[in-house]
Protein backbone atom coordinates (compact mmCIF):
# COMPACT_ATOMS: atom_id res chain seq x y z
CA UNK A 1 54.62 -40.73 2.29
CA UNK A 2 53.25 -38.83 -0.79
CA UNK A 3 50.52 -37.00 1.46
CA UNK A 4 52.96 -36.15 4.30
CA UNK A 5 55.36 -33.17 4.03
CA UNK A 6 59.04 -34.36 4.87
CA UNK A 7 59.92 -33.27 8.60
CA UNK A 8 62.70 -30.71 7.63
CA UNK A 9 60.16 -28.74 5.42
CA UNK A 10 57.71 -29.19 7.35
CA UNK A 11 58.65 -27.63 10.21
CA UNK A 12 59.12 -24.27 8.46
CA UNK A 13 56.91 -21.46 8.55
CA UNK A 14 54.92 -20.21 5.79
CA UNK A 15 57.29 -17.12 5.45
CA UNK A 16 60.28 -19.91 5.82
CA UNK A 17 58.94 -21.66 3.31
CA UNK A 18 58.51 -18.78 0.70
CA UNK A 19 61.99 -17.01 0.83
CA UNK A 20 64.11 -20.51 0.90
CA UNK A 21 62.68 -22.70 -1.26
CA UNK A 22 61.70 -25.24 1.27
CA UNK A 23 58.00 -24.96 -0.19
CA UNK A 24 59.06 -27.30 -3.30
CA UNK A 25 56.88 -29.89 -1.74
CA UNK A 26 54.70 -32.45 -3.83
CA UNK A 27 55.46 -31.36 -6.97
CA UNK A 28 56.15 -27.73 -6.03
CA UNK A 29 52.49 -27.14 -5.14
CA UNK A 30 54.27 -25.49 -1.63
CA UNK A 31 55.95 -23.07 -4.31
CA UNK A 32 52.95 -21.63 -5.50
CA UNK A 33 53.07 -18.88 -3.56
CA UNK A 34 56.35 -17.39 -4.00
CA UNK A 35 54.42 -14.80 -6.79
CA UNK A 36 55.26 -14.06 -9.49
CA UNK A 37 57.79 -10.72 -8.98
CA UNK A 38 59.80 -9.29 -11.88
CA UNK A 39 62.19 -11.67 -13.54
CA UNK A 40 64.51 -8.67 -13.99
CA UNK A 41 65.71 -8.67 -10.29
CA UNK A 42 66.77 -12.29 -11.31
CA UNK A 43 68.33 -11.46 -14.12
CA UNK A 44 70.56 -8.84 -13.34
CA UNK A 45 72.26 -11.05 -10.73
CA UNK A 46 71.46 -9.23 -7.43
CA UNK A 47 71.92 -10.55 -4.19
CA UNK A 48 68.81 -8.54 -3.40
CA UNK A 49 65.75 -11.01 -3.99
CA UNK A 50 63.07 -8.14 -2.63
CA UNK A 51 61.45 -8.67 -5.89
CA UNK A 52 59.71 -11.54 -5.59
CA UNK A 53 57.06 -12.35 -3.34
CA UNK A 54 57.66 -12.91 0.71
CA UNK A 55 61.10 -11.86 0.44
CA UNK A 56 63.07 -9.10 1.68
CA UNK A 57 66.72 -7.84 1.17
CA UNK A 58 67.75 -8.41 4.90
CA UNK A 59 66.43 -11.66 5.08
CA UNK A 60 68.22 -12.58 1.71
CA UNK A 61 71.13 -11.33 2.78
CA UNK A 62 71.22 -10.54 6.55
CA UNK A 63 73.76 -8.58 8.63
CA UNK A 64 76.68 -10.49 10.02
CA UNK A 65 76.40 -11.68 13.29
CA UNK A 66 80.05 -12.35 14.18
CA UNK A 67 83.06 -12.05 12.39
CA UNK A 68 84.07 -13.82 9.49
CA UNK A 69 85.79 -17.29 9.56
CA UNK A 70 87.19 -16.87 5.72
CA UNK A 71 91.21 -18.18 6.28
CA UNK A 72 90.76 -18.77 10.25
CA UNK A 73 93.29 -21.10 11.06
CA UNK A 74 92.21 -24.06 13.30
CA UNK A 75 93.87 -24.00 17.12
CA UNK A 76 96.45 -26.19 16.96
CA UNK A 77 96.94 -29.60 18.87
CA UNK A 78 98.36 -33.16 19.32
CA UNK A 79 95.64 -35.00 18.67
CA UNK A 80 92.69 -34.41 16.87
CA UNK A 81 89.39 -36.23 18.65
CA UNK A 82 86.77 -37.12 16.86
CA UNK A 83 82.74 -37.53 17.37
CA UNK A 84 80.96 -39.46 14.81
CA UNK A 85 77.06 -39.35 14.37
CA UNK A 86 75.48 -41.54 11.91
CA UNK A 87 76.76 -45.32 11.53
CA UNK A 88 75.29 -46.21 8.49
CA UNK A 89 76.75 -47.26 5.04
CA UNK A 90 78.76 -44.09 4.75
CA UNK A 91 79.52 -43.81 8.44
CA UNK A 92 80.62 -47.10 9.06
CA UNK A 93 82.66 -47.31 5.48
CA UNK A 94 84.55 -43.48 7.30
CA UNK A 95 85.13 -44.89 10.69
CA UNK A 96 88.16 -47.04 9.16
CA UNK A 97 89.83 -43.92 7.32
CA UNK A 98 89.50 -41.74 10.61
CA UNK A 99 91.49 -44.78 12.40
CA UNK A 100 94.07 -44.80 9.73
CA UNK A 101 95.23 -41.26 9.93
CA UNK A 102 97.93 -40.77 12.83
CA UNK A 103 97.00 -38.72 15.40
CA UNK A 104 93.57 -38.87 15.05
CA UNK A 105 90.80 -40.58 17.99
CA UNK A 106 87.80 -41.60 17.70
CA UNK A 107 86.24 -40.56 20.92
CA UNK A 108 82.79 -40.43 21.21
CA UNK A 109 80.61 -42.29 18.76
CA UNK A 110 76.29 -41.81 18.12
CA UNK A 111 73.46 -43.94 15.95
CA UNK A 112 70.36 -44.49 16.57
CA UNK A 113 71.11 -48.55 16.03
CA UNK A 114 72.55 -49.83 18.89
CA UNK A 115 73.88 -52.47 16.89
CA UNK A 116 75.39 -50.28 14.78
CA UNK A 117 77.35 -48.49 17.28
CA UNK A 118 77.71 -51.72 19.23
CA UNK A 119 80.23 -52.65 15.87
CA UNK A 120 81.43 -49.45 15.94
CA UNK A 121 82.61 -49.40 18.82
CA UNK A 122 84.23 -52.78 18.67
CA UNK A 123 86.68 -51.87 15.17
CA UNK A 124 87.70 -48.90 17.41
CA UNK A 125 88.92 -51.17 20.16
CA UNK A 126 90.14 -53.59 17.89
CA UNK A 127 92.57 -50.67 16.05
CA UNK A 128 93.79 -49.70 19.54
CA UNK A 129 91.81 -47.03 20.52
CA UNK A 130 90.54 -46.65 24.26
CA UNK A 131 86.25 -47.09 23.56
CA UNK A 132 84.66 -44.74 23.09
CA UNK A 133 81.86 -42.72 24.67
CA UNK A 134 78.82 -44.46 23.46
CA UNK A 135 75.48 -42.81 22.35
CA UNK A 136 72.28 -44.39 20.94
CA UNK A 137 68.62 -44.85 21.85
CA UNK A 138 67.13 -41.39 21.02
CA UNK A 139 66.57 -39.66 17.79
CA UNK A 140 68.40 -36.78 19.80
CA UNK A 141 71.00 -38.50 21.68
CA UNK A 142 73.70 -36.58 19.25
CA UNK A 143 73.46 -33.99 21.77
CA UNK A 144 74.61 -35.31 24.41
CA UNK A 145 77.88 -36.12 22.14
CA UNK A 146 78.22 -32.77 20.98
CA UNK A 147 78.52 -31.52 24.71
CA UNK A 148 81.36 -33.92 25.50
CA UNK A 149 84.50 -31.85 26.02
CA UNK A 150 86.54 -34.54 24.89
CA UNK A 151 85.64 -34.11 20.88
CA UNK A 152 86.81 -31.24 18.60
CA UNK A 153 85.65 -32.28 15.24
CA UNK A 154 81.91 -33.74 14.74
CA UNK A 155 81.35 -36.02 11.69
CA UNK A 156 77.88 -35.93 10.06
CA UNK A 157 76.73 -39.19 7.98
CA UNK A 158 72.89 -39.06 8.84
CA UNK A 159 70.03 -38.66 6.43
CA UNK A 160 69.99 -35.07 4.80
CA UNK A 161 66.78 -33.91 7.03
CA UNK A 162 69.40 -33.89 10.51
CA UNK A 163 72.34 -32.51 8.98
CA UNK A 164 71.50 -28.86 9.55
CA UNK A 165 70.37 -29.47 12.67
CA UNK A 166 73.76 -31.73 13.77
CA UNK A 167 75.90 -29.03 12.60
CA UNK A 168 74.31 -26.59 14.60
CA UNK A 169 73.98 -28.62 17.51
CA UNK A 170 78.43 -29.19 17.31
CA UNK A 171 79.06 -25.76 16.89
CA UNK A 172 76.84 -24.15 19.75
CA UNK A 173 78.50 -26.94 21.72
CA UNK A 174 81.65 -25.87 20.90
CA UNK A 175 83.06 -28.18 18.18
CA UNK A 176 84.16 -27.67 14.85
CA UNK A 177 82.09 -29.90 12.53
CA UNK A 178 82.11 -31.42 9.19
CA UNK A 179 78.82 -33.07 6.99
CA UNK A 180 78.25 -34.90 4.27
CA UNK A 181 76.57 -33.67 1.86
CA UNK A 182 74.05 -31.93 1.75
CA UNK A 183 74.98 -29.40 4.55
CA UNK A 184 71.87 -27.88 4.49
CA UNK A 185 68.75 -27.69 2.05
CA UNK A 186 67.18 -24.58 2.30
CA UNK A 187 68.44 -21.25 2.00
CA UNK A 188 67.86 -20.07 5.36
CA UNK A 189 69.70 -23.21 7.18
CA UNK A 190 72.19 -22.25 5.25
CA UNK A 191 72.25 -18.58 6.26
CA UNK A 192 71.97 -20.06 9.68
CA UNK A 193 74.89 -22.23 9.31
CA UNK A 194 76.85 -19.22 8.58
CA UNK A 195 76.19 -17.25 10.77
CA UNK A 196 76.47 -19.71 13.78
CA UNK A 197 80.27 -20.53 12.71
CA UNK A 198 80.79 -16.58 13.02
CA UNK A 199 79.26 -16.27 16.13
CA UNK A 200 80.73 -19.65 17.40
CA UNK A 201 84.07 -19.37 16.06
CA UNK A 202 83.39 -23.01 14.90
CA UNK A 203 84.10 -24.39 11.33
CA UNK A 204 81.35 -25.89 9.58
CA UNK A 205 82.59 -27.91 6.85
CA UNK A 206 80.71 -29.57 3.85
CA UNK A 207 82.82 -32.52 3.71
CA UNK A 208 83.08 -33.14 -0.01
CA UNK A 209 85.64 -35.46 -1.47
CA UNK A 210 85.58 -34.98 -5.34
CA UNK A 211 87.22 -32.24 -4.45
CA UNK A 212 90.21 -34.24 -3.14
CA UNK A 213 90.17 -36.81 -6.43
CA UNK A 214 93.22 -37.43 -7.85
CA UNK A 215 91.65 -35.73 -11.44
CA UNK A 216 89.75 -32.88 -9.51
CA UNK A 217 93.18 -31.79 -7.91
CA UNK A 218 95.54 -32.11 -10.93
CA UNK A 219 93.59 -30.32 -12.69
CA UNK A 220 93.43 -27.72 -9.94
CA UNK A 221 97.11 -27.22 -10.29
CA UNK A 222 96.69 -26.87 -14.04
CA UNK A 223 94.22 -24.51 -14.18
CA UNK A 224 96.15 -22.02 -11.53
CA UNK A 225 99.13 -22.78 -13.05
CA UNK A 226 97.70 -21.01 -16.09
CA UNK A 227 97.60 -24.03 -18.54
CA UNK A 228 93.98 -23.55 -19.49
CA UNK A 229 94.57 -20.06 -20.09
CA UNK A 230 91.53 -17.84 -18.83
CA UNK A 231 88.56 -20.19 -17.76
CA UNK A 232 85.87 -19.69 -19.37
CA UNK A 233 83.13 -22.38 -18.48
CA UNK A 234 83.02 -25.95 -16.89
CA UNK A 235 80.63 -28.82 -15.99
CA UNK A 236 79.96 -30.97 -12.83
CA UNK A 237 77.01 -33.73 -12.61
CA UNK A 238 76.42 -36.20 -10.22
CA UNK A 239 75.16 -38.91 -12.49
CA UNK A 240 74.74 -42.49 -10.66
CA UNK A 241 72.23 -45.02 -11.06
CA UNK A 242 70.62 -45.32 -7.56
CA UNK A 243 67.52 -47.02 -8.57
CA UNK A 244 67.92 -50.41 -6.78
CA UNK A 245 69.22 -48.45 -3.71
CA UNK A 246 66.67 -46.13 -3.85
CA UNK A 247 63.70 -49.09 -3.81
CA UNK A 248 66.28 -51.49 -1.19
CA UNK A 249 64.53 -51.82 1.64
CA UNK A 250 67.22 -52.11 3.52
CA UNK A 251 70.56 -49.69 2.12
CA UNK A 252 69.28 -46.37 3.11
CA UNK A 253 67.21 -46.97 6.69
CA UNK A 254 63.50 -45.68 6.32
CA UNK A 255 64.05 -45.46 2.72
CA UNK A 256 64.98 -41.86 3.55
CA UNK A 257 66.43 -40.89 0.79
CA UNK A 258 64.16 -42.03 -1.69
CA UNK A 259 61.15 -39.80 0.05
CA UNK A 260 62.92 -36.58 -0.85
CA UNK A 261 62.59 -37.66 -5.04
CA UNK A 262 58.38 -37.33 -3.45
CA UNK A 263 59.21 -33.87 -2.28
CA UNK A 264 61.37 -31.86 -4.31
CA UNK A 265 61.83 -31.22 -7.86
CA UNK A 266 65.52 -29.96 -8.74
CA UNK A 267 69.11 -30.87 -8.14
CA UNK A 268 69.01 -32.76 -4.95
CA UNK A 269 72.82 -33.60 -4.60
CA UNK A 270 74.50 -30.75 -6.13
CA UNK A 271 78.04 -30.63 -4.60
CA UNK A 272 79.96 -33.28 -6.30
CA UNK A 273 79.56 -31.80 -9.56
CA UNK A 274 79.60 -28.16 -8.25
CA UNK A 275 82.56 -28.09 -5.52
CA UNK A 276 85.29 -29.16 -8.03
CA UNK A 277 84.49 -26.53 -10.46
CA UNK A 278 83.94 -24.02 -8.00
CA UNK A 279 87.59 -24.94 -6.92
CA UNK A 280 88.78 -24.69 -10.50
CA UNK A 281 87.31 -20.46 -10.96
CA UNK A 282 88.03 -19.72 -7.13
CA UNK A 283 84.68 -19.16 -6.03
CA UNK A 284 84.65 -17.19 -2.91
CA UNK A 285 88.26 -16.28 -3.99
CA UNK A 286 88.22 -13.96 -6.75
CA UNK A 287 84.86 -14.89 -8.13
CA UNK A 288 81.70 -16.25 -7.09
CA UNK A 289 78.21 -17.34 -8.53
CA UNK A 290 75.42 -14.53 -9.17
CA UNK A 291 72.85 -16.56 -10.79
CA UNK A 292 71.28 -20.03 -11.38
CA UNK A 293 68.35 -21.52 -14.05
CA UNK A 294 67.27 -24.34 -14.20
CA UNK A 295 64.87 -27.02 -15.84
CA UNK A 296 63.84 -30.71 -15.01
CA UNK A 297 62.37 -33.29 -16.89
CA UNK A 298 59.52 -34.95 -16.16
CA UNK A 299 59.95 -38.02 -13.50
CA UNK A 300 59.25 -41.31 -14.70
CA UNK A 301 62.51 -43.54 -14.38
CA UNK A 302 61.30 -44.45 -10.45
CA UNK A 303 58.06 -45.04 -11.07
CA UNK A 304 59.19 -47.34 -14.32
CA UNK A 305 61.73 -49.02 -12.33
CA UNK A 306 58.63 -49.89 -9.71
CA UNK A 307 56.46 -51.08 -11.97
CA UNK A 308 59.53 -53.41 -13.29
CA UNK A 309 60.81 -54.78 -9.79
CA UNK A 310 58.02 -53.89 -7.15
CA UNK A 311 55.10 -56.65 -6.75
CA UNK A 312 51.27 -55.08 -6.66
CA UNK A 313 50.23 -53.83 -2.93
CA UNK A 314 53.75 -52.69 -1.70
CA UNK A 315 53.45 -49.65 0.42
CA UNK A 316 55.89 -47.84 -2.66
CA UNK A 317 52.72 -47.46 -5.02
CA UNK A 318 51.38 -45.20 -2.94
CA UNK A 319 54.48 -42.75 -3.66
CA UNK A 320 54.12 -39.68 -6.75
CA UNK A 321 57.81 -39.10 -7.94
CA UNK A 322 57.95 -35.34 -8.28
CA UNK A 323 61.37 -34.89 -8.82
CA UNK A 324 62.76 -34.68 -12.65
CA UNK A 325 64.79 -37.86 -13.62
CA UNK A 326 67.53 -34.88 -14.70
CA UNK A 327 67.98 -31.22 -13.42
CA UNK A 328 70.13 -29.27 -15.41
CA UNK A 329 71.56 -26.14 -14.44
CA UNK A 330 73.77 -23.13 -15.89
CA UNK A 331 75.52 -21.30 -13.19
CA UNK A 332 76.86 -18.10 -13.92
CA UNK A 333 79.75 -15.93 -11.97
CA UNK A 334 80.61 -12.35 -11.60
CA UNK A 335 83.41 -12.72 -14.26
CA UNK A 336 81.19 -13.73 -16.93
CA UNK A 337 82.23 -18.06 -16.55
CA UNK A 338 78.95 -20.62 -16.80
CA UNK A 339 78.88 -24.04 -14.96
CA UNK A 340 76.79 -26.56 -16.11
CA UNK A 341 75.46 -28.59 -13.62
CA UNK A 342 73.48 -31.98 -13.80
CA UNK A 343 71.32 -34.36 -11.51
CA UNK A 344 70.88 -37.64 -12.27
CA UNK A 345 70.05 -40.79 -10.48
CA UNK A 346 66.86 -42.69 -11.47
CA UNK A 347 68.10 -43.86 -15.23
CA UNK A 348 70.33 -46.26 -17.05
CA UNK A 349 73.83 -44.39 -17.23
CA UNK A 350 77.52 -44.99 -16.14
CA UNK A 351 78.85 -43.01 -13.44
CA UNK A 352 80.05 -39.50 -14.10
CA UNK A 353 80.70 -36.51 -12.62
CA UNK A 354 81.60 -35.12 -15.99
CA UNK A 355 84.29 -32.64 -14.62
CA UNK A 356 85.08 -30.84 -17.62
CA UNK A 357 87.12 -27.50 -17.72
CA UNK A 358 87.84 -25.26 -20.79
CA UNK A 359 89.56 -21.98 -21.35
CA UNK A 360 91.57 -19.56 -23.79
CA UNK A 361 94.04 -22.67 -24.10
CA UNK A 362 92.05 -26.00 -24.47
CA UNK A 363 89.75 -28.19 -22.35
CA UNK A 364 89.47 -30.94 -20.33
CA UNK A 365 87.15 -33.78 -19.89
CA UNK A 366 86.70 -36.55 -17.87
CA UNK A 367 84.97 -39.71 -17.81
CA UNK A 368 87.38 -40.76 -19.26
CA UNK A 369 89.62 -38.42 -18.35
CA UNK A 370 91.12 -36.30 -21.78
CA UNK A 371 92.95 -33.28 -22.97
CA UNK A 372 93.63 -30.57 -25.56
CA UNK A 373 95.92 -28.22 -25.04
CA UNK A 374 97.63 -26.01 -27.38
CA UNK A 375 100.25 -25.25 -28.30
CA UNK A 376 101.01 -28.79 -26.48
CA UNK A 377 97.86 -30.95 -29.07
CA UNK A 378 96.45 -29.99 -32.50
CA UNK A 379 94.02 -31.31 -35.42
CA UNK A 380 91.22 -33.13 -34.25
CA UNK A 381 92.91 -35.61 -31.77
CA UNK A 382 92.37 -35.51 -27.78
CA UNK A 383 96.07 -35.89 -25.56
CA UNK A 384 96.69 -38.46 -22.78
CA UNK A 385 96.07 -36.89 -19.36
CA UNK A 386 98.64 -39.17 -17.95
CA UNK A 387 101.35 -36.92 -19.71
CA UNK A 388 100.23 -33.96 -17.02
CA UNK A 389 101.30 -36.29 -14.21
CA UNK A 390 103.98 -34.57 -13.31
CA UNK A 391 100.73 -31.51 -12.30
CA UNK A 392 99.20 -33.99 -9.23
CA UNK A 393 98.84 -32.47 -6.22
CA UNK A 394 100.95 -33.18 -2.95
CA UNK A 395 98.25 -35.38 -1.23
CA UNK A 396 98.71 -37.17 -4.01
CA UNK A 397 102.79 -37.25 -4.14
CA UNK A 398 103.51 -37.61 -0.76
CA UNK A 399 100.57 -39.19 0.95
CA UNK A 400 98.27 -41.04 -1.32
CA UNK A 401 95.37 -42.93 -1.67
CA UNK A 402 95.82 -44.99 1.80
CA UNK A 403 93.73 -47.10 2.93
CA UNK A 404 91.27 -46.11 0.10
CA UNK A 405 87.46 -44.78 0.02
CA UNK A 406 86.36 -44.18 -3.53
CA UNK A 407 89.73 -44.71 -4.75
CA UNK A 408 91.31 -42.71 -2.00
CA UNK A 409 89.76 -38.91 -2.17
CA UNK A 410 88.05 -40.43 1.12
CA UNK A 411 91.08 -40.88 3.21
CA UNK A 412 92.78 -37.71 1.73
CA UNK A 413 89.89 -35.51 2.66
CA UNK A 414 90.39 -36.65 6.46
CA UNK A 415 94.08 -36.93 6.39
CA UNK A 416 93.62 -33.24 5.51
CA UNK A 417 91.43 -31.93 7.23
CA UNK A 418 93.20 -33.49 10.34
CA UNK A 419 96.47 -32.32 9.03
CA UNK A 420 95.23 -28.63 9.08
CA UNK A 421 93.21 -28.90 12.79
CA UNK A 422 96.48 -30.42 14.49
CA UNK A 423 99.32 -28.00 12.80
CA UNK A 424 96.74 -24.89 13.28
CA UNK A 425 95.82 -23.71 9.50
CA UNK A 426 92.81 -22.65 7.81
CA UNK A 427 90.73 -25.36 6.28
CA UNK A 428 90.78 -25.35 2.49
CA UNK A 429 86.78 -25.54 2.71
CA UNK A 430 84.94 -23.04 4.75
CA UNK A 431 82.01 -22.41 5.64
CA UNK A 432 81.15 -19.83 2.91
CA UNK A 433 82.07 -22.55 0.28
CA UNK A 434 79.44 -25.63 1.78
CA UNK A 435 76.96 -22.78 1.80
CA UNK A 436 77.32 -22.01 -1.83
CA UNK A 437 77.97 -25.41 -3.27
CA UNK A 438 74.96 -26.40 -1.63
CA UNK A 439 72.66 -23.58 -2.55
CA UNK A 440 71.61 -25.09 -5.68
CA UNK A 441 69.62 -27.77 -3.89
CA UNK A 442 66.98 -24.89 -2.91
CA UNK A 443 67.31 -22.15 -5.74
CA UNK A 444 67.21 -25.02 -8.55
CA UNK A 445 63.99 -26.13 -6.92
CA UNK A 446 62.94 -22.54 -7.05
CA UNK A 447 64.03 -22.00 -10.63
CA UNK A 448 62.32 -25.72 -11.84
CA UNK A 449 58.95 -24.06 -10.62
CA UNK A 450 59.28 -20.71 -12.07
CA UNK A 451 59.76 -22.33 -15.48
CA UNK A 452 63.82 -22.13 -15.30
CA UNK A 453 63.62 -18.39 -14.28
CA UNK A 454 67.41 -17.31 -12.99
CA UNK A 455 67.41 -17.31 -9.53
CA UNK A 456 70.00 -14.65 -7.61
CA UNK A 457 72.57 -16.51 -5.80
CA UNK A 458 72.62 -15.08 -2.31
CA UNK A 459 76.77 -13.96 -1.30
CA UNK A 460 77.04 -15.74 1.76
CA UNK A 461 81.00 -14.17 2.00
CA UNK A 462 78.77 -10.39 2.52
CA UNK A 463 80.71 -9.24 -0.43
CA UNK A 464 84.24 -10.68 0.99
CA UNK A 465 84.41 -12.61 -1.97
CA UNK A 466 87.55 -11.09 -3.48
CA UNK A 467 89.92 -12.32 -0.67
CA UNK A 468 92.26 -14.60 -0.84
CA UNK A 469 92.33 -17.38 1.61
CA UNK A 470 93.43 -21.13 1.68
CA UNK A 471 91.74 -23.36 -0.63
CA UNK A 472 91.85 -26.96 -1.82
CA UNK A 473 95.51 -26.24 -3.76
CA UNK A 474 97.21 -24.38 -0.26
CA UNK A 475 100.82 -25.37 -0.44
CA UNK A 476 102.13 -28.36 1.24
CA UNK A 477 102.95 -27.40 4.64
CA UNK A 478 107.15 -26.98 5.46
C-alpha cells in the first residue's frame, strides 16, 4: 500500500497534481514540485495563486460555466425519492432515518456487497416501502442508479476516493445529490463539483450534520441574534480516537480509510470542525475565508498502536504513516475573524469537536458545553448553557431528535433537507459551502509541505460572497 499511489490521486495528471494538492503523496514527496513561488501572493490573501509554480489564475479560479445555484430553491414535490450508494456502517446506520421521515422513498438502492444491499433492501420492505431498484456487482454499477428517473436525491456513504466521482455521476444524470464527507479532496474536484451543479442545475450537497447539533444550532441563533457581540474568532476539530477502527480488519472494507493516513499529510476530515463555525461568521454570506496555514506533527500514534496490537508479518508493517497524528490550522476571513481548526484521530483523547465561539460579548465552549456572557456572567466563573435554552433552534422545538443518529443531528439533517426539496426552498447548504468547508483537506496538505506557508483560499462563490441566501438558521417555514 505504501509503494502504490491511492487511485483518486493517482489518476491525476502531473499539472493536476501540482495546482490541487493531490501530489501530497508518501509523505508529500508528490509535492515537491509545486516550487517554491513568493510567499507574498499567499499572504496577502488572493484568490490568484499564479505565484507559485504550475498554477495559473484561470485555473485557480476559472470562469463560470452556468449560473449560480447560491439560494436556488429546490422544485417542489410530494414525495421526495431517494437513491442510496454505499451500504456500509454509515449507509446502513442512514437508511433507517431516510425511512422515518414522512414523505420520503427509498427507491433505488447500490453497494458493491450484495449482501449488503440484499439487507437493505429487506428493512425497506419491512417499513412498507415497495423494493427497491436493486444495484450491486460492479465497482460502477452506481451509474446505472443515477440514470433511473425514479430518484431525485442521491445519497453518498462510499469511501472518500468515489465521492467526487458519485456526485458527478447524480448530477449529469439529473439528480440532486448529497455526500458525506469529504465531498471532494482536491481542489480541482472541487472546482468541478461546482461548476457541474451550475451547469446541471443540480444541488450538490456536503451532507454535514454538526451543523444540525442541538449546540451547533443554538448557538447559531445566539450568535445572529447578536449575543456574542461582533465575532471575532472560533475553533472546530474533529478529534476521535479511530485507532482500533483504523487497524479493524473488518469496520471500514479494504481498510480504506486507513490508506489515506499513507498518503496525505494534513487535515483529512476537516468539515465537522469547520462547517459549524463557518455557519456561526456566515461564510459565503457576508464573509468568507482568504487564507489557511498549517502545521502537522510528526506521525507516530499508528505506527505505536501497531506495534502494540498487530502480531509480526501482518501485511500492516509494510505501511509508512505520513500523515501528522494532529494538523492544526488558522483560517482567516475577509473581515479580519481566525478559525482554528484541528485533526486528530490516531491518539488517546475524548471526543471533541471543540466548537468554541467568542466575540465583543463573551465566548463559548463546548465539550462540555459553557458560557460567559456579559453583562449576563462576571468574575472568573463560566454560566450554564442550559439557561440559553430558550435560543434552540426550530428543528429542535418542533421536530427533534427522532429516531436518533448521533444524538439526533442525523435525522434532522434529512428531515431537512427533505423538508426543503418537497415544499420547493433553497437548501441551507450549497454547493459553494461543501466546496469551502472541504478545501482544507487539499490546501492544509499544501501548507504542511511548504512549512505552514498560508495558502490562498480559492472563492468558489466568484466573488458572490456578500449575498444573502438561506443558511442553516432560515426561518421555520409558515
Amino acid at each position: 500500500m505504501v509503494d502504490e499511489p491511492h487511485p483518486e490521486l493517482s489518476r491525476l495528471s502531473r499539472r493536476t497534481a501540482l495546482r490541487t494538492g493531490a501530489g501530497a503523496v508518501a509523505a508529500g514527496a508528490g509535492m515537491a514540485a509545486l516550487g517554491t513561488g513568493p510567499a507574498a501572493a499567499a499572504e496577502s490573501g488572493s484568490s490568484d495563486f499564479s505565484g507559485f509554480s504550475g498554477f495559473s489564475a484561470d485555473e485557480w479560479s476559472p470562469k463560470p460555466r452556468g449560473k449560480t445555484m447560491m439560494g436556488v430553491p429546490f422544485e417542489p414535490r410530494a414525495t421526495v425519492r431517494v437513491g442510496i450508494i454505499g451500504l456500509g456502517n454509515r449507509g446502513a446506520s442512514m437508511l433507517p432515518l431516510f425511512l422515518a421521515v414522512p414523505e420520503v422513498r427509498v427507491t433505488a438502492i447500490c453497494d458493491i456487497n450484495a449482501d449488503f444491499v440484499a439487507k437493505a433492501s429487506a428493512a425497506i420492505t419491512k417499513a412498507g416501502q415497495p423494493a427497491p431498484a436493486t444495484f450491486t456487482g460492479s465497482d460502477h454499477a452506481f451509474e446505472k442508479l443515477c440514470r433511473r428517473d425514479d430518484v431525485d436525491f442521491v445519497y453518498v456513504a462510499t469511501p472518500w476516493e468515489w465521492h467526487t466521482t458519485m456526485s458527478l455521476a447524480a448530477m449529469r444524470g439529473g439528480k440532486h445529490v448529497g455526500s458525506e464527507c469529504p465531498i471532494a479532496t482536491t481542489v480541482a474536484d472541487l472546482w468541478e463539483l461546482v461548476n457541474t451543479s451550475e451547469q446541471t442545475r443540480r444541488h450538490c450537497i456536503q451532507l454535514e450534520n454538526c451543523c444540525y447539533g442541538q449546540n451547533e444550532l443554538r448557538v447559531l441563533r445566539m450568535a445572529h441574534e447578536g449575543l456574542f457581540g461582533e465575532l471575532l474568532h472560533g475553533s472546530g476539530a474533529y478529534l476521535h480516537d479511530l485507532r482500533e477502527l483504523l487497524f479493524s480488519d473488518t469496520y471500514y472494507q479494504g481498510q480504506w480509510r486507513r490508506g489515506w493516513h499513507t498518503k496525505v499529510n494534513g487535515d483529512l476530515y476537516p468539515t465537522h470542525g469547520l462547517g459549524p463555525v463557518a455557519s456561526y461568521m456566515d461564510i459565503n454570506r457576508g464573509d468568507r475565508l482568504v487564507r489557511i496555514s498549517s502545521m502537522s506533527t510528526p506521525a507516530l500514534g499508528l505506527a505505536d498502536y501497531r506495534a502494540k496490537h498487530v502480531p509480526a508479518g501482518d501485511p500492516k508493517w509494510r505501511e509508512r504513516y505520513v500523515d501528522g497524528d494532529v494538523t492544526m490550522s488558522l483560517l482567516q476571513t475577509e473581515r479580519g475573524r481566525v478559525i482554528h481548526l484541528v485533526h486528530g484521530v490516531s491518539n488517546p483523547h475524548p471526543y471533541s469537536r471543540l466548537n468554541h465561539l467568542a466575540g465583543t460579548n463573551g465566548v463559548f465552549e463546548d465539550y462540555p458545553a459553557r458560557i460567559y456572557l456579559e453583562p449576563k456572567h462576571s468574575g472568573d466563573r463560566w454560566g450554564s448553557f442550559a439557561d440559553f435554552a430558550g435560543y434552540d433552534h426550530w428543528l429542535w422545538k418542533d421536530v427533534g431528535p427522532g429516531p436518533g443518529g448521533h444524538g439526533g443531528m442525523d435525522y434532522l439533517m434529512v428531515y431537512r433537507l427533505a423538508q426543503t426539496m418537497r415544499l420547493g426552498l433553497a437548501p441551507d447548504i450549497d454547493v459553494y459551502d461543501s466546496a469551502a468547508w472541504n478545501a482544507p483537506f487539499a490546501l492544509s496538505a499544501m501548507s504542511v509541505q511548504r512549512g505552514g506557508t498560508p495558502i490562498p483560499f480559492p472563492d468558489f462563490t466568484r466573488g458572490a460572497w456578500k449575498t444573502p441566501h438561506p443558511g442553516t438558521d432560515s426561518p421555520k417555514p409558515g
